[in-house]
Protein backbone atom coordinates (compact mmCIF):
# COMPACT_ATOMS: atom_id res chain seq x y z
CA UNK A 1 -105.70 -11.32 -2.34
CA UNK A 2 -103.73 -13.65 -4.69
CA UNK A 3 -104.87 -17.18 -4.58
CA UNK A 4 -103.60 -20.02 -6.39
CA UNK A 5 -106.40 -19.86 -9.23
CA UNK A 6 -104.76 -16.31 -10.30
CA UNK A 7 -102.97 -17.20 -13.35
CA UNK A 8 -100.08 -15.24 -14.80
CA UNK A 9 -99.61 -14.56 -18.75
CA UNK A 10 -97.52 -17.82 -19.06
CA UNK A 11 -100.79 -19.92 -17.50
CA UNK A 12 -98.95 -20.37 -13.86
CA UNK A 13 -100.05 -18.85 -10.60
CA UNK A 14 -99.54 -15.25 -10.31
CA UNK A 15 -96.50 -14.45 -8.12
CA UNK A 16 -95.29 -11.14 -6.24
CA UNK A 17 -94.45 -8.20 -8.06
CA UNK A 18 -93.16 -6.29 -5.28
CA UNK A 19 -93.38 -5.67 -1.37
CA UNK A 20 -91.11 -2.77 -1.54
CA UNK A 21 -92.46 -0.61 -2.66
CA UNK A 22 -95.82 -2.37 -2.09
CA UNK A 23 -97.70 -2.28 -5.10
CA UNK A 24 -101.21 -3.42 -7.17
CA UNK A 25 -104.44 -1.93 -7.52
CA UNK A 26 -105.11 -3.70 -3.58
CA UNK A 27 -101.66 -3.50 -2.66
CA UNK A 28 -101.12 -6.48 -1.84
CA UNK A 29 -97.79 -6.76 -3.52
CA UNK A 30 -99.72 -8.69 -6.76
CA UNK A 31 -101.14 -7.01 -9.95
CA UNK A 32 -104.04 -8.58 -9.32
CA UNK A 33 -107.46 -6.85 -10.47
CA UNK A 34 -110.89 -6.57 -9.90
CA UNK A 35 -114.13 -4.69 -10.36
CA UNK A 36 -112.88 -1.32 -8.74
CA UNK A 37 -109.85 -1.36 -10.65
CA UNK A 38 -111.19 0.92 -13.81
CA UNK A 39 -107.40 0.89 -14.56
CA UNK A 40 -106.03 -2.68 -14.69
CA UNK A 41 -103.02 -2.66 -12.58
CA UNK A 42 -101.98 -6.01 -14.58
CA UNK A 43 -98.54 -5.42 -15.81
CA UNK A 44 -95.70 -5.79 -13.26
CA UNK A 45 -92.58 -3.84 -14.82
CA UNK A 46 -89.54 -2.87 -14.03
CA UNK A 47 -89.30 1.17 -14.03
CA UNK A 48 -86.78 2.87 -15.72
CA UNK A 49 -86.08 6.61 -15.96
CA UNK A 50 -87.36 7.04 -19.30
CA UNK A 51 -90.96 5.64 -18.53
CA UNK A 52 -90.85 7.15 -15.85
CA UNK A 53 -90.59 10.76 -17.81
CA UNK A 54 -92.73 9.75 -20.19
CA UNK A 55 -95.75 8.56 -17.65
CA UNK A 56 -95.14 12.00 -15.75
CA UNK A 57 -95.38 13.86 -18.77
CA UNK A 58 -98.60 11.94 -19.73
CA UNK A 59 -100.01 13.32 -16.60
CA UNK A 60 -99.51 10.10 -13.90
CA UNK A 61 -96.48 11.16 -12.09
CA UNK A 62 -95.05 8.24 -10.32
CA UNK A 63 -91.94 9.51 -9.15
CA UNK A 64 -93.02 12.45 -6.49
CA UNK A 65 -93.66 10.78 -3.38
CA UNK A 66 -97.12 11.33 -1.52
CA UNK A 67 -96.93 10.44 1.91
CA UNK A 68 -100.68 10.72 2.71
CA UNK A 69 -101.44 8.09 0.35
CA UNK A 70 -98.16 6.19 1.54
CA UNK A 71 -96.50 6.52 -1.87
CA UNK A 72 -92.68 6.66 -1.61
CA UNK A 73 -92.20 7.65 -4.83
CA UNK A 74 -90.75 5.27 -7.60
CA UNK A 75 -87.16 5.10 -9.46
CA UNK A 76 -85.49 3.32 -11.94
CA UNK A 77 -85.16 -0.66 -10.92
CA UNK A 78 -88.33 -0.56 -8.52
CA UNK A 79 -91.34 -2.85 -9.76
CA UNK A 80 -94.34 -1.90 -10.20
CA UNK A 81 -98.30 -2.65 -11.36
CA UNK A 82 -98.87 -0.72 -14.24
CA UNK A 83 -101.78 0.17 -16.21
CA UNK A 84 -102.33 -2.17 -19.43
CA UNK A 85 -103.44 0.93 -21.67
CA UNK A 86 -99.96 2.94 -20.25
CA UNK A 87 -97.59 0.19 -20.83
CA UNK A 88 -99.48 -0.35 -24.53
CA UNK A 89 -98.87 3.84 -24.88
CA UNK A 90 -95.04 3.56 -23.40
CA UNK A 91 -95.37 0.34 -26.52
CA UNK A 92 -96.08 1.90 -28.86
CA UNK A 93 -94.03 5.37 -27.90
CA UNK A 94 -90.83 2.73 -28.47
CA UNK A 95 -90.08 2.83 -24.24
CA UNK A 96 -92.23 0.43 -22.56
CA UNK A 97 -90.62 -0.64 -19.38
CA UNK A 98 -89.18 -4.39 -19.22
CA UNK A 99 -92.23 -7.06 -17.90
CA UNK A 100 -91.56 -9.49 -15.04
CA UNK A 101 -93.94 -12.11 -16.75
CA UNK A 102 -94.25 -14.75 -13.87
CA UNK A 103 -95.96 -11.51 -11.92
CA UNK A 104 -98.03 -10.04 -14.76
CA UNK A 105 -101.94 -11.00 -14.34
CA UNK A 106 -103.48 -13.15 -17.77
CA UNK A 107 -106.06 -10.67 -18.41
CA UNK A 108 -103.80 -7.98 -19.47
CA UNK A 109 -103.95 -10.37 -22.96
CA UNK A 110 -107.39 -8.76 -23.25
CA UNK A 111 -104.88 -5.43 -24.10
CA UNK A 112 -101.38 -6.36 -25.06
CA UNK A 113 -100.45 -9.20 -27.43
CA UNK A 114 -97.58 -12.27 -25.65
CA UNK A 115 -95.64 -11.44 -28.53
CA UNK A 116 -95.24 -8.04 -27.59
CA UNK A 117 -94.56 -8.67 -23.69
CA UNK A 118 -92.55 -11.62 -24.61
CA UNK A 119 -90.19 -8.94 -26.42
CA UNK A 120 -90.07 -7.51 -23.34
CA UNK A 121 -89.54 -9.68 -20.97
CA UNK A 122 -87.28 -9.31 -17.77
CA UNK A 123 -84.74 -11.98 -18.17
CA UNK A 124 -83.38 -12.74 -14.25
CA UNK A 125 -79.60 -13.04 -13.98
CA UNK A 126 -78.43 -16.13 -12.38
């Protein structure tokens, strides 16, 4: 699905969020979005226990696996495509999840401001 003209929210091609577990909207490993995606998979973070709770308790529960629709189930440290709206809720709720930025789509601008994903940005260790 991802093609070179897919642009990222630093204005660079989109890259991979995450094979394992595969994730998007199309999984396809890319938030990438499109007209059947009602919920903009844009924002690739990084899960962490507390989002996690907090998502579950909001009524999208992301960590009980569901093998019919080949969902393993996510954990702390796995990436993933989340809603813009959720990660703005988890925002503004003080536990958004940290944002791999290279692999978050541009149009989740449309929703959250750079500032505040800059804020949270995944910093790689090297």
């Amino acid at each position: 699905m991802s093609n070179n003209k897919t642009k990222n929210v630093l204005g660079n091609s989109l890259q991979l969020c995450s094979e394992s577990p595969k994730t998007g909207f199309y999984r396809t490993g890319c938030c990438e979005t499109g007209p059947e995606d009602s919920g903009r998979h844009l924002v690739c973070a990084i899960m962490t226990d507390e989002f996690l709770l907090f998502t579950k308790q909001q009524g999208n529960d992301l960590i009980t696996p569901l093998p019919v629709y080949n969902f393993p189930g996510l954990k702390a440290n796995d990436r993933w495509c989340l809603c813009a709206l959720r990660w703005k809720e988890a925002f503004d709720a003080g536990i958004a999840p940290p944002v791999v930025l290279e692999a978050t789509h541009e149009s989740v601008l449309r929703y959250v401001s750079i500032e505040n994903l800059l804020a949270h940005a995944h910093l790689p260790v090297n």
